[in-house]
C-alpha atoms as a PDB file:
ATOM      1  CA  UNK A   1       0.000   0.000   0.000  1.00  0.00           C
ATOM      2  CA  UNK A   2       2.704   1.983  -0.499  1.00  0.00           C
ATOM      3  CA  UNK A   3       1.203   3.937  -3.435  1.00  0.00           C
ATOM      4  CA  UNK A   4      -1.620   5.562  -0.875  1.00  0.00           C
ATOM      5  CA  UNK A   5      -0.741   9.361  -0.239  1.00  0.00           C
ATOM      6  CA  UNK A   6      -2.332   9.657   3.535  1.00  0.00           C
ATOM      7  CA  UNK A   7      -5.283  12.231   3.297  1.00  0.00           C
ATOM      8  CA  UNK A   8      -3.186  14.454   5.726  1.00  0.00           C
ATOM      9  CA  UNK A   9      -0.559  14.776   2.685  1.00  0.00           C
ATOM     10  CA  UNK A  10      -2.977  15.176  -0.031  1.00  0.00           C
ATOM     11  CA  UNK A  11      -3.647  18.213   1.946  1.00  0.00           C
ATOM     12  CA  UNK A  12      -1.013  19.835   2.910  1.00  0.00           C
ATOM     13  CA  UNK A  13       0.023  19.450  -1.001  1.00  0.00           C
ATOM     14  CA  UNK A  14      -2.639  20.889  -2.254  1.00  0.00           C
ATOM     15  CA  UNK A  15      -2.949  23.783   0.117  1.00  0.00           C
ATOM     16  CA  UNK A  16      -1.269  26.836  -1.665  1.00  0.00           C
ATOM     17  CA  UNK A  17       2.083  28.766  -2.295  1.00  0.00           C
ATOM     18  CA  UNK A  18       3.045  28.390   1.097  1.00  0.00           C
ATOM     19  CA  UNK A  19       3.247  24.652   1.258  1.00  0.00           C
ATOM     20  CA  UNK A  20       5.698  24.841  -2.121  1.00  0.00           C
ATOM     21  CA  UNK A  21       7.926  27.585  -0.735  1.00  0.00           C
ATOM     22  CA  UNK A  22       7.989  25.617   2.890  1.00  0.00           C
ATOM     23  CA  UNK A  23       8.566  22.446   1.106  1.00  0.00           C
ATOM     24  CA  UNK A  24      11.053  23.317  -1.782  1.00  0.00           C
ATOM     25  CA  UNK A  25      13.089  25.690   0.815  1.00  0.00           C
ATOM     26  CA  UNK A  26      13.452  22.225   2.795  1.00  0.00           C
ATOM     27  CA  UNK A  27      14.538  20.798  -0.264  1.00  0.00           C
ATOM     28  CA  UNK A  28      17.243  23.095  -1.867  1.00  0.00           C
ATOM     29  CA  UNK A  29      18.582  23.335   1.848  1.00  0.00           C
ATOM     30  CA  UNK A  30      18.996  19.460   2.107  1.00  0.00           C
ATOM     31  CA  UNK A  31      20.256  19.734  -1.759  1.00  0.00           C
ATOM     32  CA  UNK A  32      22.840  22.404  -0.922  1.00  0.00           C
ATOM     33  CA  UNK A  33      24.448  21.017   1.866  1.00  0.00           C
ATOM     34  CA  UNK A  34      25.274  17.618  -0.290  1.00  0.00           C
ATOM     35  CA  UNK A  35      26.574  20.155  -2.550  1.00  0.00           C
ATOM     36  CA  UNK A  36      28.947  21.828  -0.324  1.00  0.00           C
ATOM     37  CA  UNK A  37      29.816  18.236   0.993  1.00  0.00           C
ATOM     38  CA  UNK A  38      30.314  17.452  -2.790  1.00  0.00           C
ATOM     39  CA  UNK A  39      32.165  20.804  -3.337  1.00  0.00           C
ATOM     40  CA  UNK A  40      34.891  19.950  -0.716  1.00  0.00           C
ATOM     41  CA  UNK A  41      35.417  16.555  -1.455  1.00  0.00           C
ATOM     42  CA  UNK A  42      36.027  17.711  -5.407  1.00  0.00           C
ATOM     43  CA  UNK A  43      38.496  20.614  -4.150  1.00  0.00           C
ATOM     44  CA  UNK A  44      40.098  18.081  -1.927  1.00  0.00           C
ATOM     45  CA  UNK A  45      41.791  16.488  -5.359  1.00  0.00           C
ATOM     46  CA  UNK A  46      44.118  19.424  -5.771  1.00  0.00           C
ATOM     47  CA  UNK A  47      45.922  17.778  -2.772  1.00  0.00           C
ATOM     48  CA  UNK A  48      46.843  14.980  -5.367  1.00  0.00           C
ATOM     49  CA  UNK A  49      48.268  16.865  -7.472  1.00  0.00           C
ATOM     50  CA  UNK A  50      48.074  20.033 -10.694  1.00  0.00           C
ATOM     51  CA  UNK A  51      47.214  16.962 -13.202  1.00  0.00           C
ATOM     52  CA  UNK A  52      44.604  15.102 -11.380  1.00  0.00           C
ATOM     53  CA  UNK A  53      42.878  18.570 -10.517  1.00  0.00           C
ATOM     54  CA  UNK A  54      43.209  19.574 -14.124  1.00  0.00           C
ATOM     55  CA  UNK A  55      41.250  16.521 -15.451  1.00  0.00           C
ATOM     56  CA  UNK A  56      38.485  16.928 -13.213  1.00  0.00           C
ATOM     57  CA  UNK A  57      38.384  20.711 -14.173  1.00  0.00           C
ATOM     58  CA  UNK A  58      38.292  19.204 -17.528  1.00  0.00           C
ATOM     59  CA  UNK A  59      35.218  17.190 -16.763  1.00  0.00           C
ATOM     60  CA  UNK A  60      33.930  20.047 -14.526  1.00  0.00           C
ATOM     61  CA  UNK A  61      33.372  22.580 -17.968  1.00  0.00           C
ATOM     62  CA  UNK A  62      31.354  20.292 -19.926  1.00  0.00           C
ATOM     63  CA  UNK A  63      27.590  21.012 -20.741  1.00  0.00           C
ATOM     64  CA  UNK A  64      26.376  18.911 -17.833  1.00  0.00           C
ATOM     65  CA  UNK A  65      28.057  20.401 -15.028  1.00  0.00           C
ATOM     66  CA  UNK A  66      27.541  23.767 -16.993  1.00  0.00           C
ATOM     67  CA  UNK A  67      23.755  23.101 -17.061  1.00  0.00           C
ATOM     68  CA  UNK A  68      23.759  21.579 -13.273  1.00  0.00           C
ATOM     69  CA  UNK A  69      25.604  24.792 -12.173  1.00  0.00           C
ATOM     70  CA  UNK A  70      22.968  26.738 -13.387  1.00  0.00           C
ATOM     71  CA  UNK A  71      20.551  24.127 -11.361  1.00  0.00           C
ATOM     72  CA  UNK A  72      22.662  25.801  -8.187  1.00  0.00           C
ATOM     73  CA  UNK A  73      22.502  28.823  -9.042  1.00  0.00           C
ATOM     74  CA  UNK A  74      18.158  28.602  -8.911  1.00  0.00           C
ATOM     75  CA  UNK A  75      18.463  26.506  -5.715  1.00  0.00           C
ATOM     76  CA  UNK A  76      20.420  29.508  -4.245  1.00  0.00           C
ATOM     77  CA  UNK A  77      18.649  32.144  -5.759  1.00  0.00           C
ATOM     78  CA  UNK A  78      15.197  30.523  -4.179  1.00  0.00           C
ATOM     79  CA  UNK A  79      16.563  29.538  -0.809  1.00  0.00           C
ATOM     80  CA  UNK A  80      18.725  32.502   0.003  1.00  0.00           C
ATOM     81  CA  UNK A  81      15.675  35.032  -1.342  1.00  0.00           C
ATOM     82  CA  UNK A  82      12.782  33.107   0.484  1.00  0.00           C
ATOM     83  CA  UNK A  83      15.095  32.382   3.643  1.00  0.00           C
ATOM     84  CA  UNK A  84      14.675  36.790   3.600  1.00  0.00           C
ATOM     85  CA  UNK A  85      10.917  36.088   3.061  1.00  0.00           C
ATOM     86  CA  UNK A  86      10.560  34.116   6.027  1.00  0.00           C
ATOM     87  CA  UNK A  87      13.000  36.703   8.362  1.00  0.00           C
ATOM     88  CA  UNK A  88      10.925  39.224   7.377  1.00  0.00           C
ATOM     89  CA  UNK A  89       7.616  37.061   8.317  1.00  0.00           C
ATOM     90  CA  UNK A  90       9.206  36.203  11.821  1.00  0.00           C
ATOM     91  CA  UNK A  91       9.599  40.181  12.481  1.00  0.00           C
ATOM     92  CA  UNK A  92       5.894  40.298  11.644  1.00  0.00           C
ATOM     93  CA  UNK A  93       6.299  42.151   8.710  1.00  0.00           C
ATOM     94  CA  UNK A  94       3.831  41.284   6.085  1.00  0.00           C
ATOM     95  CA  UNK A  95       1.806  38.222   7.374  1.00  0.00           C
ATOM     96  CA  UNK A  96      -1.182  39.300   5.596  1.00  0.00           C
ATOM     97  CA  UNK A  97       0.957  39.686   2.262  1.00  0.00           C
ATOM     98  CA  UNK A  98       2.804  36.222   1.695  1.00  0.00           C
ATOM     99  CA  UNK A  99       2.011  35.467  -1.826  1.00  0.00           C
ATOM    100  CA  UNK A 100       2.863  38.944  -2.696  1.00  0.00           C
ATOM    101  CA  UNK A 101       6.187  39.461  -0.858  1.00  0.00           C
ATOM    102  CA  UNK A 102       7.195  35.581  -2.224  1.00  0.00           C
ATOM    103  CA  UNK A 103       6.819  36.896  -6.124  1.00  0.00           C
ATOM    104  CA  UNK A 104       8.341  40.201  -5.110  1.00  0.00           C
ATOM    105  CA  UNK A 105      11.387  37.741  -3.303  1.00  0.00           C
ATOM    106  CA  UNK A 106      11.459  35.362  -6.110  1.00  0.00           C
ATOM    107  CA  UNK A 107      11.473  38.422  -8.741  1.00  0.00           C
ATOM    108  CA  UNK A 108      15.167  39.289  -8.386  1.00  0.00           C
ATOM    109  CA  UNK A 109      15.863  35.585  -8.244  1.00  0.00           C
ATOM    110  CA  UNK A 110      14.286  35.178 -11.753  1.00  0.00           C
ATOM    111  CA  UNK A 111      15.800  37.864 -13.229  1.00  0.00           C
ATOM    112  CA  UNK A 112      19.281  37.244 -11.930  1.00  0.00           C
ATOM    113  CA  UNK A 113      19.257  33.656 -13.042  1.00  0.00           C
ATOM    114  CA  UNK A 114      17.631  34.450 -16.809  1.00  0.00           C
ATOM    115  CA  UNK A 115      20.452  37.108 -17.172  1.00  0.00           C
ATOM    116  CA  UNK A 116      23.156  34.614 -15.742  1.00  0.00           C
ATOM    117  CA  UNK A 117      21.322  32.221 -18.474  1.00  0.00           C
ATOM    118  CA  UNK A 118      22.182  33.993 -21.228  1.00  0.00           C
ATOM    119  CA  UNK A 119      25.794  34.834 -20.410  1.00  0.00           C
ATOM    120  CA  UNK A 120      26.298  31.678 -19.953  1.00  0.00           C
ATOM    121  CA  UNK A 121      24.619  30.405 -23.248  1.00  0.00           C
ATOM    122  CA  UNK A 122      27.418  30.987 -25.627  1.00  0.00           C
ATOM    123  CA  UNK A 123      29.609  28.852 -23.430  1.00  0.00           C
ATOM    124  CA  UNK A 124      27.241  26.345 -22.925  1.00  0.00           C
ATOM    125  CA  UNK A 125      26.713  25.916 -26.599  1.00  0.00           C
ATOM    126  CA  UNK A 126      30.520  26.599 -27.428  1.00  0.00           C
ATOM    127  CA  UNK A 127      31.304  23.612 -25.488  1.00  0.00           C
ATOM    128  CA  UNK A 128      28.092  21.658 -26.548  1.00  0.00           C
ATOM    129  CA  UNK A 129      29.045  22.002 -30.592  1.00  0.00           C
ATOM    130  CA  UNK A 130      33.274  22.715 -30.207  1.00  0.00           C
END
């Protein structure tokens, strides 16, 4: 019976904006922690040495990583920008407000990553076709 959702879920899924931003801020925290756990343990091959770090790098600038940086860069944008939703909810600013001050939050986190987007393009497709 594993494929029952309990009625309690089906809920709490389906009850707004909120739930998403709760749940997905859970989510991009738990995802950025394995990346900074990930991000040390791919620095850590310097220590063997200029030619096993440049190989990685090697691997490091092709299209995927390229397109999963790009992945970090919206889990940042979202969890830094609604982590400064929620201080400004737990200073009881705006309570009355939260689906306006989350677009307003997530605005500058759209913007920044469609303009980091097409920067990055070129290289993207550069190393995609070269």
């Amino acid at each position: 019976m594993f494929y029952q959702i309990k009625e309690e879920t089906r809920i709490a899924l389906g009850s707004g904006l909120g739930m998403w931003a709760f749940l997905l801020h859970r989510l991009t925290g738990l995802a950025l922690v394995f990346y900074l756990l990930l991000h040390i343990m791919v620095i850590s091959t310097s220590l063997q040495g200029s030619a096993a770090f440049n190989k990685l790098l090697a691997v490091l600038t092709t299209p995927l990583f390229i397109a999963l940086d790009m992945g970090l860069l919206a889990a940042v944008l979202f969890h830094g920008l609604n982590g400064v939703r929620i201080i400004i909810f737990d200073l009881g600013f705006g309570i009355r407000r939260q689906k306006l001050i989350f677009w307003l939050c997530m605005l500058p986190a759209a913007l920044i990553w469609i303009m980091t987007f097409f920067l990055t393009l070129p290289h993207f497709l550069e190393k995609l076709h070269g």
